[in-house]
C-alpha atoms as a PDB file:
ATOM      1  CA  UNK A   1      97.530 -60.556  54.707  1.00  0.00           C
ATOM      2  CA  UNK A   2      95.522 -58.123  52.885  1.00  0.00           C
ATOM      3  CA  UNK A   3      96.875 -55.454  50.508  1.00  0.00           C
ATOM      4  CA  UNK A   4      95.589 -51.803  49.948  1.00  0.00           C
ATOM      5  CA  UNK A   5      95.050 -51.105  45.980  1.00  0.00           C
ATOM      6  CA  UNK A   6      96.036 -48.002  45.463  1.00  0.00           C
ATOM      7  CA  UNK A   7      94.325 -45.246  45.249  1.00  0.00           C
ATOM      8  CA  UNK A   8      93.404 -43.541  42.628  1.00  0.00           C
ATOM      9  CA  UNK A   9      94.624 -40.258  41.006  1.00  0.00           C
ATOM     10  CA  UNK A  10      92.075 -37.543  41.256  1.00  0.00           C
ATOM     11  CA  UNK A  11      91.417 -36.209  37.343  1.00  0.00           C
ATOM     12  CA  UNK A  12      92.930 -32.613  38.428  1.00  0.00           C
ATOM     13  CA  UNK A  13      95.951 -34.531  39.514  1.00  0.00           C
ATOM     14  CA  UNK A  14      95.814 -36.356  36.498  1.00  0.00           C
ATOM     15  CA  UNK A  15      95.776 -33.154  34.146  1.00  0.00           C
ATOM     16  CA  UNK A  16      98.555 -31.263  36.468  1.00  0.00           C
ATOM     17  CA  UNK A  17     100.736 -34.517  36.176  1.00  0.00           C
ATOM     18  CA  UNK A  18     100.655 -34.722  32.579  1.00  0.00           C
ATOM     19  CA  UNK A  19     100.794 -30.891  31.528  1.00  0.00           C
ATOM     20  CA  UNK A  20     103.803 -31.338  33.769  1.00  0.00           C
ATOM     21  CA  UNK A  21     105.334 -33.589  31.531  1.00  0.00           C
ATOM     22  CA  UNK A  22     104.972 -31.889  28.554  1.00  0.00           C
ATOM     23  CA  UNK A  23     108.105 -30.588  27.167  1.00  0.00           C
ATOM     24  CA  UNK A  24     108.453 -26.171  26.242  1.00  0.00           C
ATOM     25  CA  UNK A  25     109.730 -27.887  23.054  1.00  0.00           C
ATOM     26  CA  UNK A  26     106.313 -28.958  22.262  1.00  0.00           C
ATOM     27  CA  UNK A  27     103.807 -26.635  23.717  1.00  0.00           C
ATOM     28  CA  UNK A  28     100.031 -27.550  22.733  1.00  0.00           C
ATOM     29  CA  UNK A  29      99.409 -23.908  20.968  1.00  0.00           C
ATOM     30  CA  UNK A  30     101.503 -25.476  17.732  1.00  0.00           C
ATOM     31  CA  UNK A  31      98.416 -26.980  17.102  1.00  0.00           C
ATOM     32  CA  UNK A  32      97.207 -23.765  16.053  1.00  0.00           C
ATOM     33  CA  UNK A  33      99.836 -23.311  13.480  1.00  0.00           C
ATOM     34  CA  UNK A  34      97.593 -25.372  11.189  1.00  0.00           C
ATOM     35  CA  UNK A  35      94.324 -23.760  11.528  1.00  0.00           C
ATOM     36  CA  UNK A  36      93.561 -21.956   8.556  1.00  0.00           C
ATOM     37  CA  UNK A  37      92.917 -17.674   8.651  1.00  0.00           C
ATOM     38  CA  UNK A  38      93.458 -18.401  13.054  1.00  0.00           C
ATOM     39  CA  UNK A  39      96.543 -16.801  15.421  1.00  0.00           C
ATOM     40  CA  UNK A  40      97.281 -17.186  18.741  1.00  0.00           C
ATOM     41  CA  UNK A  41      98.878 -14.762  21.516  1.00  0.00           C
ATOM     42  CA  UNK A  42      99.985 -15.232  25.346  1.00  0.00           C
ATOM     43  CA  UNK A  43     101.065 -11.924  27.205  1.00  0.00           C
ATOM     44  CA  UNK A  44     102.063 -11.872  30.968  1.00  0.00           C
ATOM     45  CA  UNK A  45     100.755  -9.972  33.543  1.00  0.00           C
ATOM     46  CA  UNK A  46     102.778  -6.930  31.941  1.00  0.00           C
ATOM     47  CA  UNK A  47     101.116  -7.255  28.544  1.00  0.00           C
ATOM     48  CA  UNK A  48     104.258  -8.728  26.880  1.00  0.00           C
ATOM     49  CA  UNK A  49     104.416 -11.423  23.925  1.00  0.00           C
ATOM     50  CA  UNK A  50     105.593 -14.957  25.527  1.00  0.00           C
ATOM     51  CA  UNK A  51     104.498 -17.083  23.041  1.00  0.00           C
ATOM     52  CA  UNK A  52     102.606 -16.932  19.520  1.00  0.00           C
ATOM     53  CA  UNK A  53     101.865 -19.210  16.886  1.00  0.00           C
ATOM     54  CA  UNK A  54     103.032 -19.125  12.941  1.00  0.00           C
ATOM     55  CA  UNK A  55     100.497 -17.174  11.466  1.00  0.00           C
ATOM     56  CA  UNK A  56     100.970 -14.461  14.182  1.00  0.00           C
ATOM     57  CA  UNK A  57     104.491 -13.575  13.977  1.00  0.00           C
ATOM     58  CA  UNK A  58     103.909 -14.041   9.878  1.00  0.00           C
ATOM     59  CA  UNK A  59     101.969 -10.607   9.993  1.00  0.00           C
ATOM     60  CA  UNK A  60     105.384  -9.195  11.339  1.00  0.00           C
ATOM     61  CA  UNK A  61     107.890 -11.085   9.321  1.00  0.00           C
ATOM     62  CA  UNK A  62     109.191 -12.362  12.855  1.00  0.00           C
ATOM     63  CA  UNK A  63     110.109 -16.189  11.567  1.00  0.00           C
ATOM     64  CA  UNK A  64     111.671 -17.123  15.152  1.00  0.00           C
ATOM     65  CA  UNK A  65     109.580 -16.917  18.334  1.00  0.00           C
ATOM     66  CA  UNK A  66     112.407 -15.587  20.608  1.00  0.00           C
ATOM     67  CA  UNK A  67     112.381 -12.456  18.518  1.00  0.00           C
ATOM     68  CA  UNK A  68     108.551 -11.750  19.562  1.00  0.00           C
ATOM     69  CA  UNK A  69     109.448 -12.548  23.577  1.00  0.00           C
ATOM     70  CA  UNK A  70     109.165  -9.954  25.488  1.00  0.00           C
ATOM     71  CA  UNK A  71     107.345  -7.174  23.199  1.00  0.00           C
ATOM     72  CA  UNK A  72     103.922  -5.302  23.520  1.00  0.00           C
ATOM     73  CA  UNK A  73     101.503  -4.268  21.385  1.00  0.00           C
ATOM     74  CA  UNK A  74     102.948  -1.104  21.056  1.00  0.00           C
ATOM     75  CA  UNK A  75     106.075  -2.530  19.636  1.00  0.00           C
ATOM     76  CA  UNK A  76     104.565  -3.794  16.714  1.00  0.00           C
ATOM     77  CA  UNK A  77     101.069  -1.921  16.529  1.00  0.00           C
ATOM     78  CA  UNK A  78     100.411   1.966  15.568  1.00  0.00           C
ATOM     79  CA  UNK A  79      99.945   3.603  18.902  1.00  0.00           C
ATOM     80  CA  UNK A  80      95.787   3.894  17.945  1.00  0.00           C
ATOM     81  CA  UNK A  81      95.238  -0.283  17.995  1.00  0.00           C
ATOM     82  CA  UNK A  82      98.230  -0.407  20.824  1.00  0.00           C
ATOM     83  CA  UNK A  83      95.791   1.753  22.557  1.00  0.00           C
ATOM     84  CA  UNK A  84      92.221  -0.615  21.910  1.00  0.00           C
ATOM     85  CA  UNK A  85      94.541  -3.981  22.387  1.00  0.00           C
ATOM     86  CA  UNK A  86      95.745  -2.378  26.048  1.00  0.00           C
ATOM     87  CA  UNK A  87      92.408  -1.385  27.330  1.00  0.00           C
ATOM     88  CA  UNK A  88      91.015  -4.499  26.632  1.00  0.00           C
ATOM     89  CA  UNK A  89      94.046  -6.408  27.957  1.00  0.00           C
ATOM     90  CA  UNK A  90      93.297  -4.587  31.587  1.00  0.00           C
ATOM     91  CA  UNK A  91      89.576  -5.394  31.581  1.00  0.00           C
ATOM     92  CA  UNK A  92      90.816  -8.769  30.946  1.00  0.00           C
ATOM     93  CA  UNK A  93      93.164  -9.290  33.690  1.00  0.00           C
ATOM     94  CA  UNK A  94      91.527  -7.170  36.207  1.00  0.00           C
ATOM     95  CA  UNK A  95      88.280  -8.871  35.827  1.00  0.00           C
ATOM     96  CA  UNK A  96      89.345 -12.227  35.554  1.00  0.00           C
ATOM     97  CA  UNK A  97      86.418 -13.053  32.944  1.00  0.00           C
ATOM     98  CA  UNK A  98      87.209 -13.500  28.920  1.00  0.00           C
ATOM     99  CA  UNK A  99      86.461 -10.910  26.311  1.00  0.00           C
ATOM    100  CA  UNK A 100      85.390 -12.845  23.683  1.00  0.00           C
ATOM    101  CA  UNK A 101      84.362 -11.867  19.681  1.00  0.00           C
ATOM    102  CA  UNK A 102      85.749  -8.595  19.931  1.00  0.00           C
ATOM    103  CA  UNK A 103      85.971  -6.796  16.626  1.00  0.00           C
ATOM    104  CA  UNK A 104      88.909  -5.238  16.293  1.00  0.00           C
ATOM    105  CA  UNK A 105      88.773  -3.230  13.147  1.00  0.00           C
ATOM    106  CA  UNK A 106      92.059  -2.167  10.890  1.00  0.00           C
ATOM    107  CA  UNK A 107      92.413   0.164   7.890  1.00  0.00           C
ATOM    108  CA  UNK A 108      94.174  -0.138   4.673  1.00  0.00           C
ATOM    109  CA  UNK A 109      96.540   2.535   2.990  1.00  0.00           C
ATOM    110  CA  UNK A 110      92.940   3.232   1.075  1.00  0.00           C
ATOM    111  CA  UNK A 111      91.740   3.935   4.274  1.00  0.00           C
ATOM    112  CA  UNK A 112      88.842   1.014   3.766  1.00  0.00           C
ATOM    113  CA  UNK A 113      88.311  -1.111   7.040  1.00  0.00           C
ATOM    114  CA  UNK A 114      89.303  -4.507   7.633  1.00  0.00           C
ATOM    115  CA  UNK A 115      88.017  -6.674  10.566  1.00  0.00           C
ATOM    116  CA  UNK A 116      89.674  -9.061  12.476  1.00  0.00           C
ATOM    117  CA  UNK A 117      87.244 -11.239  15.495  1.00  0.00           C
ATOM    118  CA  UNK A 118      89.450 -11.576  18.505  1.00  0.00           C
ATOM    119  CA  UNK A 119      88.902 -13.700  21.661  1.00  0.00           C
ATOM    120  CA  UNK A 120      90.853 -13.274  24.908  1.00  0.00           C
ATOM    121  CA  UNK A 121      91.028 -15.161  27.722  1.00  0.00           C
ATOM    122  CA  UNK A 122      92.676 -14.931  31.445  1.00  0.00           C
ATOM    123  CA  UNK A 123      95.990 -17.279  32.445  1.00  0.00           C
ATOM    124  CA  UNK A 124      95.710 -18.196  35.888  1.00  0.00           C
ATOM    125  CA  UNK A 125      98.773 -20.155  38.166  1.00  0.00           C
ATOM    126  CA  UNK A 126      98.119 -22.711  40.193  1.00  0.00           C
ATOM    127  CA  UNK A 127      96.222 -20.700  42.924  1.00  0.00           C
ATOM    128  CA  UNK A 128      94.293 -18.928  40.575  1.00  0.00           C
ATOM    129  CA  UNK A 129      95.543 -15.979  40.024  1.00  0.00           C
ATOM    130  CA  UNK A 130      96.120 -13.696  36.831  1.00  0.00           C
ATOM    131  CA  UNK A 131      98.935 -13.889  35.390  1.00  0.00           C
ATOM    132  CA  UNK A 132      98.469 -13.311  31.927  1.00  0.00           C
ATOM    133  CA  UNK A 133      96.383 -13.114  28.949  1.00  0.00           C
ATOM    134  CA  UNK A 134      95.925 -15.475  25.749  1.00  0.00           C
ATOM    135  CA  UNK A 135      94.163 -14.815  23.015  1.00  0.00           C
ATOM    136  CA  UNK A 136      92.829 -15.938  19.606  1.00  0.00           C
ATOM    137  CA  UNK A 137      92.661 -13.956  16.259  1.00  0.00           C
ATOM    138  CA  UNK A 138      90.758 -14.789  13.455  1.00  0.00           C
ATOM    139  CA  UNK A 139      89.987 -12.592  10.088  1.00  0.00           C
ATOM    140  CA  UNK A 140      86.206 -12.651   9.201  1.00  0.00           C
ATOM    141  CA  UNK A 141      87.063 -13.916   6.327  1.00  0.00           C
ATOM    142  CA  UNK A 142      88.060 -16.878   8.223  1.00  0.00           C
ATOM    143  CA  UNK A 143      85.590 -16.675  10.578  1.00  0.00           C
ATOM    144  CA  UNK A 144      83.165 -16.517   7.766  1.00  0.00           C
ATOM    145  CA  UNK A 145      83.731 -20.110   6.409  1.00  0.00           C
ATOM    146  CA  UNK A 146      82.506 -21.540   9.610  1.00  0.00           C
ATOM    147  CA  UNK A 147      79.260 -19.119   9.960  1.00  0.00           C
ATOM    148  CA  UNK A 148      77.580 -20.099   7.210  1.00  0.00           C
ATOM    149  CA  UNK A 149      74.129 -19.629   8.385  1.00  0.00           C
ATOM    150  CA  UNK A 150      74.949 -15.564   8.813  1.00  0.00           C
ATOM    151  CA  UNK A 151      76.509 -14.877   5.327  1.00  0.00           C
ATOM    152  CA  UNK A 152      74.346 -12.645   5.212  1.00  0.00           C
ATOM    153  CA  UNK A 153      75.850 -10.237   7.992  1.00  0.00           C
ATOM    154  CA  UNK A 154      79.294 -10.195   5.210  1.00  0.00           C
ATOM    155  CA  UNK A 155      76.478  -8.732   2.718  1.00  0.00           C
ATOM    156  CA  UNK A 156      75.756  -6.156   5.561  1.00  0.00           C
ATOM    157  CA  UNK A 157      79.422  -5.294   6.307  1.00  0.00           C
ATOM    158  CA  UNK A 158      80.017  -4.938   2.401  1.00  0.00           C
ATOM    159  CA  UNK A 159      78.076  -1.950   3.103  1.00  0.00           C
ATOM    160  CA  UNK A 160      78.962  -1.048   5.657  1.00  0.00           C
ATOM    161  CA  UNK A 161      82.311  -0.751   4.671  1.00  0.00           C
ATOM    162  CA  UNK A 162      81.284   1.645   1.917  1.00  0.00           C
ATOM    163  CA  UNK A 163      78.948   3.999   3.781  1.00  0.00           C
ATOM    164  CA  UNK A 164      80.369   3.955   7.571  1.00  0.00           C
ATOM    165  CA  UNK A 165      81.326   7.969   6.358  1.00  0.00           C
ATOM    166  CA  UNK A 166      77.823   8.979   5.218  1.00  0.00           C
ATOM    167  CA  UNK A 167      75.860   7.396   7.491  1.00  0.00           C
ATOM    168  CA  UNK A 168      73.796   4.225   7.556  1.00  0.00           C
ATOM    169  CA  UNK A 169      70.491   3.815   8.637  1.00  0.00           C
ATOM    170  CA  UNK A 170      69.436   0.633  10.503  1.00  0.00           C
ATOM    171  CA  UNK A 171      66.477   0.080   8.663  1.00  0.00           C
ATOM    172  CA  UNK A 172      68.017   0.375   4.869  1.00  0.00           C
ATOM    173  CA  UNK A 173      70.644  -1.906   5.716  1.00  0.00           C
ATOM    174  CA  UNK A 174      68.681  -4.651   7.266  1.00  0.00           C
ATOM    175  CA  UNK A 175      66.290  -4.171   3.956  1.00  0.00           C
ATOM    176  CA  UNK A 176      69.900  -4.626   1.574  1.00  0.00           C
ATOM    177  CA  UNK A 177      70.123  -7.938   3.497  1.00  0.00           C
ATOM    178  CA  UNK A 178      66.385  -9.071   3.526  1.00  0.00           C
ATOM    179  CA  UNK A 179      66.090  -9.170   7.274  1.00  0.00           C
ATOM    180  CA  UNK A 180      63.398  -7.523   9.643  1.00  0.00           C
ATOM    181  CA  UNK A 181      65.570  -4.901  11.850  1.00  0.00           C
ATOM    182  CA  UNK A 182      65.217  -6.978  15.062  1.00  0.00           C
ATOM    183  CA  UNK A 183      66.544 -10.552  13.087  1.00  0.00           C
ATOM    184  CA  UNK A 184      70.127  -8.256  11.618  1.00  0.00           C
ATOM    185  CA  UNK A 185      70.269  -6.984  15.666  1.00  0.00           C
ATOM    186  CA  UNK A 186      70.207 -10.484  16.715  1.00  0.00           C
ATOM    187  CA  UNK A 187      72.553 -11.941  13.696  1.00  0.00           C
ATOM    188  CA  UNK A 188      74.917  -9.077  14.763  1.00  0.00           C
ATOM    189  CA  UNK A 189      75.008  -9.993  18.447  1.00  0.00           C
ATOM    190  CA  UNK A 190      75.407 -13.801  17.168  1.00  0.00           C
ATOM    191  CA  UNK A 191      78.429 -12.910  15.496  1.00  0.00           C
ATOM    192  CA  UNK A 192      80.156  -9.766  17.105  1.00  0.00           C
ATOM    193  CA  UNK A 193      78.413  -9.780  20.697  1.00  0.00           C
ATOM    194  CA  UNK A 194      77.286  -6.198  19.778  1.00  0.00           C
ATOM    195  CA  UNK A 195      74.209  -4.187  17.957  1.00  0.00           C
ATOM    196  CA  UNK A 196      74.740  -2.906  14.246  1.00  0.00           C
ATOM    197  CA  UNK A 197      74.379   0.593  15.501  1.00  0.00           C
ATOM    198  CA  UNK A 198      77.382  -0.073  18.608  1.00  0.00           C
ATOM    199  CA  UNK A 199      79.691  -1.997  15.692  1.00  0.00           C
ATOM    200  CA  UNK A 200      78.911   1.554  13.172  1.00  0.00           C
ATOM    201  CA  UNK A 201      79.657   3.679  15.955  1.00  0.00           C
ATOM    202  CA  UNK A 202      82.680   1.814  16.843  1.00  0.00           C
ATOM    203  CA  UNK A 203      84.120   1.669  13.139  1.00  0.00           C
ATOM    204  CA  UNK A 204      83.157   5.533  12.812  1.00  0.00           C
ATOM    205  CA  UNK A 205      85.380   6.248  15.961  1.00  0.00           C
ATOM    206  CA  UNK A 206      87.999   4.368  15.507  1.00  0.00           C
ATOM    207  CA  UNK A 207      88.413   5.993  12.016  1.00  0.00           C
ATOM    208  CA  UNK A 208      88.238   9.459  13.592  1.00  0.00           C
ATOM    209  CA  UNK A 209      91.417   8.139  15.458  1.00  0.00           C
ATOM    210  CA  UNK A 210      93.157   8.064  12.406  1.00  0.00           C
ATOM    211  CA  UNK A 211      91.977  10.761  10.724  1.00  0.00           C
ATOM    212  CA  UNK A 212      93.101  12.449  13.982  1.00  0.00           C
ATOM    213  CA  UNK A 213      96.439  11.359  13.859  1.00  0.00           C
ATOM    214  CA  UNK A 214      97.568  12.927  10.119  1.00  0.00           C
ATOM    215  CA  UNK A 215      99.115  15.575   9.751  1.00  0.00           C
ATOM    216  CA  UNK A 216      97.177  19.041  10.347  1.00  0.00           C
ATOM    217  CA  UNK A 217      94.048  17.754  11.027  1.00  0.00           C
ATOM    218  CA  UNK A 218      91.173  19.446  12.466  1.00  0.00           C
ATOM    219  CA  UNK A 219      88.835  17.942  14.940  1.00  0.00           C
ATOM    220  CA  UNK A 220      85.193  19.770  13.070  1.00  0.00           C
ATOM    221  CA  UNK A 221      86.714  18.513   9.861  1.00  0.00           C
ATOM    222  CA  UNK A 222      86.604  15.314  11.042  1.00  0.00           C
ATOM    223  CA  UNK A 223      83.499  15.533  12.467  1.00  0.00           C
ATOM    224  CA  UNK A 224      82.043  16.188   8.998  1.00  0.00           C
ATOM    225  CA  UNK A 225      84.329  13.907   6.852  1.00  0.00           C
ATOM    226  CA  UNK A 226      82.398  10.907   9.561  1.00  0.00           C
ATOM    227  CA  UNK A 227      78.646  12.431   9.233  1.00  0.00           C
ATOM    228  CA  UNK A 228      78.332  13.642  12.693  1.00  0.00           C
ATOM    229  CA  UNK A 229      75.995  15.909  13.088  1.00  0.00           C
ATOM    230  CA  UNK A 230      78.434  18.745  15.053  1.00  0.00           C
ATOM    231  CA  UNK A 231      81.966  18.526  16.547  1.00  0.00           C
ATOM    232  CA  UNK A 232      80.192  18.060  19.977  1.00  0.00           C
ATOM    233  CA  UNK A 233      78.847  14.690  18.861  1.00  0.00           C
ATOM    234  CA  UNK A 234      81.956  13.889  18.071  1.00  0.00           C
ATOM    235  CA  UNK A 235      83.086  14.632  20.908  1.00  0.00           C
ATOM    236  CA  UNK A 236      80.287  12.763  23.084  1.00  0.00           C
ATOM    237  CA  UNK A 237      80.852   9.402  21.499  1.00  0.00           C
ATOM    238  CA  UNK A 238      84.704   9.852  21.088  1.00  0.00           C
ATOM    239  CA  UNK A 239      84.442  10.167  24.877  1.00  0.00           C
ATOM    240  CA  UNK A 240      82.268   7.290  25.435  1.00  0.00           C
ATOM    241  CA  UNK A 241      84.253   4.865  23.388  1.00  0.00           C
ATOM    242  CA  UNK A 242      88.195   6.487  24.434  1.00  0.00           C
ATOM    243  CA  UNK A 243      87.395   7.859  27.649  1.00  0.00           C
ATOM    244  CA  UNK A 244      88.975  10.663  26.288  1.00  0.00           C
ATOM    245  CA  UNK A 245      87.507  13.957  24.189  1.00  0.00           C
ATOM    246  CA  UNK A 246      88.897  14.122  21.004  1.00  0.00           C
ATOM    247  CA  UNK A 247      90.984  17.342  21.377  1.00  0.00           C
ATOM    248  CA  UNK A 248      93.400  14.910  24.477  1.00  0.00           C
ATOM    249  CA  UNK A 249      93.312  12.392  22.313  1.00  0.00           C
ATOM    250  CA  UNK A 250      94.835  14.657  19.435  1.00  0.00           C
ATOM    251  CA  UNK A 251      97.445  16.777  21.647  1.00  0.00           C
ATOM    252  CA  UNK A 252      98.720  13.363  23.154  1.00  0.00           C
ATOM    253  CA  UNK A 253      99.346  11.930  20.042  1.00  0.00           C
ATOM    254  CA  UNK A 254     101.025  15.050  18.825  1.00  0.00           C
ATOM    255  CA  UNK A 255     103.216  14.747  22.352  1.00  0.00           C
ATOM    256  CA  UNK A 256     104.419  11.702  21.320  1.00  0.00           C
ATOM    257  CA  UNK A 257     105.072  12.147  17.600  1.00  0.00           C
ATOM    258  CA  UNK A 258     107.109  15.629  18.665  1.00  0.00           C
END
């Protein structure tokens, strides 16, 4: 009488059998509770929190998971970053494909930027479709202990951070840093996945956002305050980066402040 060994589990059975098993009391993103300077983020396919670790809820005082459940961006973001955090969201989950080192850049009371390097990924069910989003943030500070061949991009951002209003040419900055033009382009796109010019352009926008949001302001003031040439450039990269001009952008905010 001969007997049949069994046979044996495929290694995507294998996985699905043992993720399974794990218990919601001891999900695998705890892990990331211990990584120094690094937070992670699940939304569903509405955009809301379902899970985070430690050091995300810490930058909201939030101590108890539950109390993130079920809120968006624009629950615990000004509307400006709710805004940047959405729209990449949608290409996310619309395209299927991860967004990843995406510099998401913040400003202090001072109103100095801050950068924060961001990674975002689809969550598919079992039959592949989008359901969700989860994500990674990290501050460049962080991010900066583990890219220690390009500390010399955090030389370049120094400076950046202090001329972003005046202008900075391409070719003084990668002299500041002692690099050719072409080697700070290609340290840049190491790092951010974008050109020095597109990450300028980016900071110089997203700080006409908040200029644009205080009180009174003036859309050709803030064209000059950020060293564009004319309102209308302003206005043609506003529109390029928001998909918006600068004037909707500043009556919709003022429609939902009234």
């Amino acid at each position: 009488m001969s007997s049949t060994a069994p046979r044996p589990e495929s290694p995507a059975a294998l996985r699905e059998r043992f993720i399974r098993r794990v218990s919601a009391d001891s999900p695998f993103y705890r892990l990331f509770d211990h990584l120094p300077d690094l937070a992670f983020f699940a939304k569903d396919s509405d955009f809301r929190f379902m899970c985070a670790s430690r050091r995300f809820m810490d930058r909201f005082g939030i101590s108890d998971e539950t109390d993130i459940v079920g809120k968006n961006d624009f629950d615990l973001f000004p509307t400006r970053l709710a805004e940047n955090f959405r729209r990449d969201d949608v290409e996310v989950m619309s395209s299927g494909k991860a967004q990843l080192n995406i510099v998401e850049l913040f400003f202090t009371d001072q109103g100095l930027p801050d950068w924060f390097v961001t990674n975002k990924l689809p969550l598919t069910d079992a039959k592949g479709r989008v359901i969700g989003i989860m994500g990674t943030v990290q501050s460049f500070e962080g991010k900066k202990q583990m890219l220690q061949p390009y500390l010399q991009i955090d030389l370049a951002l120094s400076y950046i951070r202090d001329h972003f209003r005046t202008g900075v040419s391409i070719t003084e900055l990668a002299q500041i840093v002692h690099l050719s033009p072409r080697q700070l382009h290609r340290k840049f796109v190491e790092t951010f996945g974008t050109s020095p010019q597109a990450f300028i352009m980016k900071l110089r926008i997203q700080a006409a956002c908040e200029a644009l949001q205080r009180e009174g302001a003036n859309i050709s003031d803030v064209a000059h305050d950020l060293g564009f040439c004319d309102q209308s450039a302003l206005t043609h990269h506003f529109h390029r980066h928001m998909g918006m001009t600068p004037l909707k952008y500043l009556r919709q905010f003022r429609l939902r402040r009234a």
